[in-house]
Protein backbone atom coordinates (compact mmCIF):
# COMPACT_ATOMS: atom_id res chain seq x y z
CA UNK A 1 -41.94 -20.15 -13.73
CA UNK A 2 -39.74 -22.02 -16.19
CA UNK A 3 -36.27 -21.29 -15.86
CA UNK A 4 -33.13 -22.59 -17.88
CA UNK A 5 -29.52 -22.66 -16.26
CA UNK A 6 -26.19 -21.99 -19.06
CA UNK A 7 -23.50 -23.23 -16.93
CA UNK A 8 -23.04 -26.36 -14.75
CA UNK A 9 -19.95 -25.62 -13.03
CA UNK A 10 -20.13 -24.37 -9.59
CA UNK A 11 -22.19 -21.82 -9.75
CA UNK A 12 -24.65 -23.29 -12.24
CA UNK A 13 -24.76 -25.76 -9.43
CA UNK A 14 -25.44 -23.05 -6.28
CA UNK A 15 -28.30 -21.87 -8.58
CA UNK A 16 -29.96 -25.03 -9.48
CA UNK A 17 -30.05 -25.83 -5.33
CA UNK A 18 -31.58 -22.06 -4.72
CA UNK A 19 -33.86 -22.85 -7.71
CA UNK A 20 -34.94 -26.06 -6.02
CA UNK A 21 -35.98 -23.85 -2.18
CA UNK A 22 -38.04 -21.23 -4.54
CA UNK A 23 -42.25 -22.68 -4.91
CA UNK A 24 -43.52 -22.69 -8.31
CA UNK A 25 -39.85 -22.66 -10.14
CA UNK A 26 -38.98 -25.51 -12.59
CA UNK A 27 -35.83 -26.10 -14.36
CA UNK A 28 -36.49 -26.98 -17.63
CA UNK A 29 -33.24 -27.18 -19.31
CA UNK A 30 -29.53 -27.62 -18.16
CA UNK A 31 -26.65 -25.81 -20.58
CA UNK A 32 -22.99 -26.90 -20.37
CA UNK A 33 -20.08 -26.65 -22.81
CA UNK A 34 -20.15 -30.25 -22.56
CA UNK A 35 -22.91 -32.36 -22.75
CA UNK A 36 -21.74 -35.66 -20.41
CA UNK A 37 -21.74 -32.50 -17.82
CA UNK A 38 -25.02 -31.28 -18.90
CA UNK A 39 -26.78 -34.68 -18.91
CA UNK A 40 -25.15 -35.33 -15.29
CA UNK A 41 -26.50 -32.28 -13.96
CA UNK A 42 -29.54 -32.49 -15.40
CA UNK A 43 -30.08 -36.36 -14.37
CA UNK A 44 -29.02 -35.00 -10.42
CA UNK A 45 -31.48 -32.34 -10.18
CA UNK A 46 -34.11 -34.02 -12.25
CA UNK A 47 -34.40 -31.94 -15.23
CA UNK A 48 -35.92 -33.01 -18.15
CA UNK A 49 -33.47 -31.47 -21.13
CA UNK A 50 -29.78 -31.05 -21.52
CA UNK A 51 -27.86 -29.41 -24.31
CA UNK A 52 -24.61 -27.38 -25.51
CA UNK A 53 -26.55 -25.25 -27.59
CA UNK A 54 -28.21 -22.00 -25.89
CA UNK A 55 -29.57 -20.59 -28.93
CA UNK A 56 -31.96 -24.55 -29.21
CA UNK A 57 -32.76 -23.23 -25.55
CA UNK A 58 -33.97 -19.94 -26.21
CA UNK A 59 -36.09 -21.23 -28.94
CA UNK A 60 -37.91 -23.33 -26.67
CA UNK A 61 -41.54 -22.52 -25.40
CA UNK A 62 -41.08 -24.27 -22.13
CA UNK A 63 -38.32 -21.56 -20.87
CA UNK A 64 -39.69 -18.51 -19.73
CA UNK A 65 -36.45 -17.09 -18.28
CA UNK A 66 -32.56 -18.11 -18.36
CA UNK A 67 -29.92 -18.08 -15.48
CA UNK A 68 -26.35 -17.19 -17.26
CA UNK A 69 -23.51 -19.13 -15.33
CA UNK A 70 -21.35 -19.27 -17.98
CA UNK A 71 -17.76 -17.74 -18.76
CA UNK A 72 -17.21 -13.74 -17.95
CA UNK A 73 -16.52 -12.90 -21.91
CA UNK A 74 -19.75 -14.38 -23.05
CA UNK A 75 -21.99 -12.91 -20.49
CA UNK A 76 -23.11 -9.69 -22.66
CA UNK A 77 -24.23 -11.43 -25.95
CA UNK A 78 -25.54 -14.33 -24.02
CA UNK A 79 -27.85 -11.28 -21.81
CA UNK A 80 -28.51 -9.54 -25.42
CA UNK A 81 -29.41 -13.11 -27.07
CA UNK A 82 -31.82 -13.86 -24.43
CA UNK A 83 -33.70 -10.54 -24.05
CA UNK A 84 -34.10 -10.91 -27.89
CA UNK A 85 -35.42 -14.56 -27.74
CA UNK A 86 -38.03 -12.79 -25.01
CA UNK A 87 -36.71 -14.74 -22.33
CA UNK A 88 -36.01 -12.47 -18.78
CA UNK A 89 -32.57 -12.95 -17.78
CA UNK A 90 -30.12 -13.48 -14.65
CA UNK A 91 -26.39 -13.19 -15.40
CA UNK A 92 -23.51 -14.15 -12.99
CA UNK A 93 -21.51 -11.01 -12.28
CA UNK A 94 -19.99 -9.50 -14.32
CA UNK A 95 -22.30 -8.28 -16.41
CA UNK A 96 -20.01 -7.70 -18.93
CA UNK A 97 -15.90 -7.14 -19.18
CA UNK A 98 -15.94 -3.99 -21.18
CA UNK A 99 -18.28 -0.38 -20.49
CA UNK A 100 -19.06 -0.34 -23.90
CA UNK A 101 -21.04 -4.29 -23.72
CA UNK A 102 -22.47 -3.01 -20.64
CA UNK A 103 -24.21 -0.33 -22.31
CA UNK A 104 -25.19 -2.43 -25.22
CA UNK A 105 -27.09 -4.84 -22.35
CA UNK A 106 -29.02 -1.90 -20.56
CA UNK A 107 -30.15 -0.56 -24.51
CA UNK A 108 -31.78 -4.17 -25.23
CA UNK A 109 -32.98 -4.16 -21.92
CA UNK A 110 -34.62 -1.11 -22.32
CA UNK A 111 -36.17 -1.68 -25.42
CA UNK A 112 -37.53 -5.19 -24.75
CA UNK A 113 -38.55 -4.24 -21.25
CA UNK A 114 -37.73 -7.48 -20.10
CA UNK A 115 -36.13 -8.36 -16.63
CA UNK A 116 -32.17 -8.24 -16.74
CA UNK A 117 -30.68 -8.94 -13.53
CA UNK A 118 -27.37 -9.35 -12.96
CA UNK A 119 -25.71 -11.69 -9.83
CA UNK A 120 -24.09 -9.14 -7.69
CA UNK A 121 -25.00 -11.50 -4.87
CA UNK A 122 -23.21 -9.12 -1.90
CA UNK A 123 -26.75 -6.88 -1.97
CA UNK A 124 -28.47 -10.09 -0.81
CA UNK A 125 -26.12 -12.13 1.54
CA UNK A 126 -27.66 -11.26 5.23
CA UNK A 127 -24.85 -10.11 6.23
CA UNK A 128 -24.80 -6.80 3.31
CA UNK A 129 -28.35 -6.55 4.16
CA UNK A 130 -28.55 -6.42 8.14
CA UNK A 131 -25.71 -3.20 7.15
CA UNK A 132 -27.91 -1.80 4.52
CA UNK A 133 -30.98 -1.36 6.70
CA UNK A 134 -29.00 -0.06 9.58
CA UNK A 135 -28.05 2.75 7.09
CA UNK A 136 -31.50 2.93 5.54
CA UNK A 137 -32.87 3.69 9.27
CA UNK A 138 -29.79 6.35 9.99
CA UNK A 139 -28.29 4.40 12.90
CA UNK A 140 -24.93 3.49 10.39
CA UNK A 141 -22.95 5.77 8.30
CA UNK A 142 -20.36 4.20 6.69
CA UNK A 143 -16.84 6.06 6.38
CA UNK A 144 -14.43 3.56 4.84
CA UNK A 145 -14.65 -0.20 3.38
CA UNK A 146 -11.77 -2.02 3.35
CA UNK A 147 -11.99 -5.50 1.65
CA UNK A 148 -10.01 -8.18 0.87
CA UNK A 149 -10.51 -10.80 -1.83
CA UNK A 150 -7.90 -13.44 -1.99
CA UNK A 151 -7.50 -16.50 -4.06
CA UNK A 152 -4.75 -19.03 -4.74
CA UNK A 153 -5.21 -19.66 -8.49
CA UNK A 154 -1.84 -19.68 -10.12
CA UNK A 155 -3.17 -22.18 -12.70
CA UNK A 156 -6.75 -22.04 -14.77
CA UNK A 157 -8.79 -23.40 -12.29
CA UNK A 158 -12.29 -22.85 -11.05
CA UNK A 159 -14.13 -22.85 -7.61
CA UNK A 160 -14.13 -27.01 -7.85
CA UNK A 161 -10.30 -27.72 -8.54
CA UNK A 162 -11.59 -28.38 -12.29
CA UNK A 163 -9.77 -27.20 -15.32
CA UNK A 164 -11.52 -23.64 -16.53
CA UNK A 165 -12.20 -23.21 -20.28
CA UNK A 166 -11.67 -19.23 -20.23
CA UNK A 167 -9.87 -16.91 -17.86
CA UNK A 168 -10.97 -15.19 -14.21
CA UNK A 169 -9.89 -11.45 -14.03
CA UNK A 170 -9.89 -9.58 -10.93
CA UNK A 171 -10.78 -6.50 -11.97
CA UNK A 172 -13.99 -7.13 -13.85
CA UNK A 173 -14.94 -10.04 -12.26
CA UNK A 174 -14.05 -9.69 -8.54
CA UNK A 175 -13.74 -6.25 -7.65
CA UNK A 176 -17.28 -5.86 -9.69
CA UNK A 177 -18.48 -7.26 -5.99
CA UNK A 178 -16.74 -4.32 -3.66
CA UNK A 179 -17.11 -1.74 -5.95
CA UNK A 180 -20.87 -2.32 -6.80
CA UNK A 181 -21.64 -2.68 -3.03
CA UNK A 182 -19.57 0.09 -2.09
CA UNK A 183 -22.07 2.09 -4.20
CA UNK A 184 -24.83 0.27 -2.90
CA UNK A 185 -24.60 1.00 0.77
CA UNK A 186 -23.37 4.63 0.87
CA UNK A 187 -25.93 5.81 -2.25
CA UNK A 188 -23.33 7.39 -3.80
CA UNK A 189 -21.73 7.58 -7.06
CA UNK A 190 -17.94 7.08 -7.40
CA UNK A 191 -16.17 10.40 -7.51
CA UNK A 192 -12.43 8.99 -7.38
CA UNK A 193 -11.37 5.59 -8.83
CA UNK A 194 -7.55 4.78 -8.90
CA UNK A 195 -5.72 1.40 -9.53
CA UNK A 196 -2.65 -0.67 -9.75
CA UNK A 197 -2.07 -3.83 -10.93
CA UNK A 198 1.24 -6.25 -10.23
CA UNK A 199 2.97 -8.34 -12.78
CA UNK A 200 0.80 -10.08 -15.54
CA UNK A 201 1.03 -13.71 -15.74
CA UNK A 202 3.05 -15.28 -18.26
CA UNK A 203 0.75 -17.53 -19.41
CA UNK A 204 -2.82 -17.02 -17.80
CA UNK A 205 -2.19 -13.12 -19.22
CA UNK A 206 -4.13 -11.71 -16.50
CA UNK A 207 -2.53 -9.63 -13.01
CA UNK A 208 -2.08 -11.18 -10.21
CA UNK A 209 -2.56 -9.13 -7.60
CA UNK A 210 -4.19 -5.79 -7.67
CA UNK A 211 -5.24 -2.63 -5.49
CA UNK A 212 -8.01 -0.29 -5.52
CA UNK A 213 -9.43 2.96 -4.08
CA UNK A 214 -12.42 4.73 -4.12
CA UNK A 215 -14.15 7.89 -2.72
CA UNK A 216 -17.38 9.20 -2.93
CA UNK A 217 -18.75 12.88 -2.99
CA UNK A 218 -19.32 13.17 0.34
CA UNK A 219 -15.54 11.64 1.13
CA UNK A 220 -16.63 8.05 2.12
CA UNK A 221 -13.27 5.88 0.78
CA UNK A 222 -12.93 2.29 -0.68
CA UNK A 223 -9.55 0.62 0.21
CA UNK A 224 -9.92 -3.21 -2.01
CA UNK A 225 -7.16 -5.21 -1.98
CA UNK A 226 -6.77 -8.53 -4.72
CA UNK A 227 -4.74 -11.29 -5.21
CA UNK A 228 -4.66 -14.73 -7.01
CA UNK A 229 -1.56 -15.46 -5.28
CA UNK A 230 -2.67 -15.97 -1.28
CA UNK A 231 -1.88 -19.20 0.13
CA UNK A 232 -4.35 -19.22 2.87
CA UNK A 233 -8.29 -18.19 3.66
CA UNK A 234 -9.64 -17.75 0.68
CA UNK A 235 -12.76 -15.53 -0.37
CA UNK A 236 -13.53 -11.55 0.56
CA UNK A 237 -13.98 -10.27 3.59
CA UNK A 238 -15.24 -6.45 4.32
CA UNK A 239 -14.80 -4.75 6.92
CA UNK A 240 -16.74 -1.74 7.38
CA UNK A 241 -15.73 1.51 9.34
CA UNK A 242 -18.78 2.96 10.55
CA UNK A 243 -19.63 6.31 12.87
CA UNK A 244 -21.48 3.87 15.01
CA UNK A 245 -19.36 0.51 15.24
CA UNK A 246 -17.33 -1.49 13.24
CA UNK A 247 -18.35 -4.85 11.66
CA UNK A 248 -16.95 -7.39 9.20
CA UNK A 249 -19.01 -9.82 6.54
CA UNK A 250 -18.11 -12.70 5.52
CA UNK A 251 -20.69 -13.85 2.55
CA UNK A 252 -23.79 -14.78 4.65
CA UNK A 253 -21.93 -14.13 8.10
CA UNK A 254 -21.22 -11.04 9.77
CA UNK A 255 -19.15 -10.21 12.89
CA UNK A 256 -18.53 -7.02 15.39
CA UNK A 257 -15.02 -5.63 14.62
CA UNK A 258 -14.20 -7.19 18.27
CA UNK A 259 -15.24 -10.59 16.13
CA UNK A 260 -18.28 -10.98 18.50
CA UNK A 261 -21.46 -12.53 16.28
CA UNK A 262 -24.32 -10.69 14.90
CA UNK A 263 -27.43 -13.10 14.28
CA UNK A 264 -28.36 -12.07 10.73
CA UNK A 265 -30.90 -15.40 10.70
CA UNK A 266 -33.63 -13.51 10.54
CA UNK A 267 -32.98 -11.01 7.98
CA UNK A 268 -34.61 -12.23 4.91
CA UNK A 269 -36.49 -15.98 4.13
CA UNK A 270 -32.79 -17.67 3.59
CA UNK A 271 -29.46 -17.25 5.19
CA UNK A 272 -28.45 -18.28 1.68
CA UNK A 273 -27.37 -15.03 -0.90
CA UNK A 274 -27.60 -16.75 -4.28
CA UNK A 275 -31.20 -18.17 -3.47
CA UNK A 276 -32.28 -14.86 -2.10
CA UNK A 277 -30.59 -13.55 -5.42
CA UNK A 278 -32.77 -16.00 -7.12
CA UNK A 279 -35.90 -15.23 -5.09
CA UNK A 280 -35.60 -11.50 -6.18
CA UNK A 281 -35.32 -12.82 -9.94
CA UNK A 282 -38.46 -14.92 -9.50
CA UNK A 283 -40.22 -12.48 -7.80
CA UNK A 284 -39.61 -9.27 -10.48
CA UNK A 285 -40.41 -11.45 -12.99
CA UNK A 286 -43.74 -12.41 -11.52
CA UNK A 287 -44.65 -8.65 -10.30
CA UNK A 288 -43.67 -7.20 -13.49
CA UNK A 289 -40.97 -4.86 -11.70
CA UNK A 290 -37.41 -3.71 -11.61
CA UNK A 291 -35.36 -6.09 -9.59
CA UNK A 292 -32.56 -5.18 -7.19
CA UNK A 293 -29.34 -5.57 -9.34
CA UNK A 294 -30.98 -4.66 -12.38
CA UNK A 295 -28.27 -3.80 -15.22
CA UNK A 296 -29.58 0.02 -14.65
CA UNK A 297 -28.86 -0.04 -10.93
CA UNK A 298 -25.50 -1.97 -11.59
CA UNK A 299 -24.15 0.62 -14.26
CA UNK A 300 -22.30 2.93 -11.98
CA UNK A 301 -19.88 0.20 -10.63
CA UNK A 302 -19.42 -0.71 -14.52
CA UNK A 303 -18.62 2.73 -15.47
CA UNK A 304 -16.17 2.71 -12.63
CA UNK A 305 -14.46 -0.43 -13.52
CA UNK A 306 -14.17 1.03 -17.22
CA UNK A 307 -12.37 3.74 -16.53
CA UNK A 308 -10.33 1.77 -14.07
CA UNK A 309 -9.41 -0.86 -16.65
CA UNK A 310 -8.09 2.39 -19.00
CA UNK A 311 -6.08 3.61 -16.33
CA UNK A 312 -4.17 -0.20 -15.50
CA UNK A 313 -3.86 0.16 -19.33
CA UNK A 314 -2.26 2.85 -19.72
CA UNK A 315 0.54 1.32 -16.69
CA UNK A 316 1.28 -1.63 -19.25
């Protein structure tokens, strides 16, 4: 398997170390806006090519599939560009910062029958999973989530202190996570969305803070709370309300609600959610299958945060 990575920032980075655990994958080709970054990256995880252009990528015969890292507005032509260049394809959530670009990616997917996966990494942290089997066996039902996701970005930066060349949002971006998993673990759709946003940054343009709730047919509720303006633990943590105990995640770690540790070690191959993420990738690529997180499966929490964005629209 020949794989290509578009983005060297931090999570271009997370991927090209989950790449490197995964037998039989090589990286063939590093992407980065600019290409000092790209030939660094490239030169650090020993890969042979480095480039700013993704179309000279897709044209190449020695990529058979491409890992999107790259910013959240160019994530649905970059999908579409791929899948028509025959490559299979892993975007970083979101898949795409509209409904409408959404759709477009599950058409071309369709047509071209090639793998589109998309990085909603929660449905592979340990943590997610050790809940989602508990519920898949009947011994959990899950009555509310609440979840925090708290940042302190007041200025354009990304995950590494470094300046960003395009702009985080919390609703497509970040609450993509919740409300995608939220679906995930109760197998429901989302009957009930509602949203309000706080003041919009002068000069980033984007809310700062933000609140969320969802229900689901059968009355399970969603309570997501998100800021860029907490100055203190950063990152989401979920707490779910269950009919048989309460227990909070925290990415790869997960906790009683009386904070007392549940080993989650032996879960899956990795303790690590983006190279399990990548491992499912790999593996629907080489069994000719749907993956988990296809765009298909992930289209519910997009619909969701369309009609979510057109109600904080309509509060401007």
């Amino acid at each position: 398997m020949r794989i290509a990575v578009a983005g060297a920032g931090a999570f271009g980075t997370k991927h090209l170390d989950a790449l490197a655990a995964i037998e039989g994958v090589t990286v063939t080709s590093v992407v980065s806006r600019r290409l000092e970054q790209a030939e660094q990256v490239a030169r650090k995880y020993d890969v042979g090519h480095a480039t700013t252009d993704l179309d000279e990528v897709l044209r190449r015969d020695d990529v058979d599939a491409v890992i999107l890292a790259t910013p959240t507005q160019l994530h649905a032509q970059q999908s579409i560009a791929a899948m028509r260049a025959g490559k299979h394809v892993q975007v970083e959530i979101p898949l795409a910062d509209s409904w409408a670009d959404a759709l477009q990616v599950n058409d071309v997917q369709q047509e071209t029958g090639l793998v589109c996966m998309v990085g909603h990494t929660r449905r592979f942290n340990p943590s997610h999973q050790w809940i989602h089997r508990r519920i898949g066996a009947g011994e959990l039902s899950i009555q509310q989530m609440d979840v925090q996701t708290y940042f302190f970005r007041r200025t354009n930066m990304n995950a590494l202190g470094q300046p960003r060349s395009w702009t985080d949002n919390l609703l497509w971006h970040h609450s993509a996570h919740t409300v995608d998993l939220f679906v995930y673990q109760t197998g429901e759709d989302v009957e009930i969305a509602n949203a309000v946003q706080g003041p919009v940054h002068p000069e980033l343009g984007i809310a700062m803070d933000m609140s969320i709730q969802l229900r689901t047919p059968a009355g399970r509720i969603c309570t997501l709370s998100l800021s860029f303006n907490n100055d203190g633990p950063l990152g989401t943590f979920f707490r779910y309300i269950c009919d048989n105990g309460t227990y909070i995640a925290r990415y790869d770690d997960l906790v009683t609600g009386k904070d007392e540790p549940v080993d989650v070690s032996h879960v899956d191959v990795s303790t690590n959610g983006i190279e399990l993420q990548d491992r499912e990738f790999v593996a629907a690529i080489r069994e000719g299958r749907e993956p988990n997180a296809s765009v298909a499966s992930v289209l519910p929490c997009y619909r969701v945060l369309g009609e979510l964005d057109a109600q904080l629209a309509s509060q401007r």
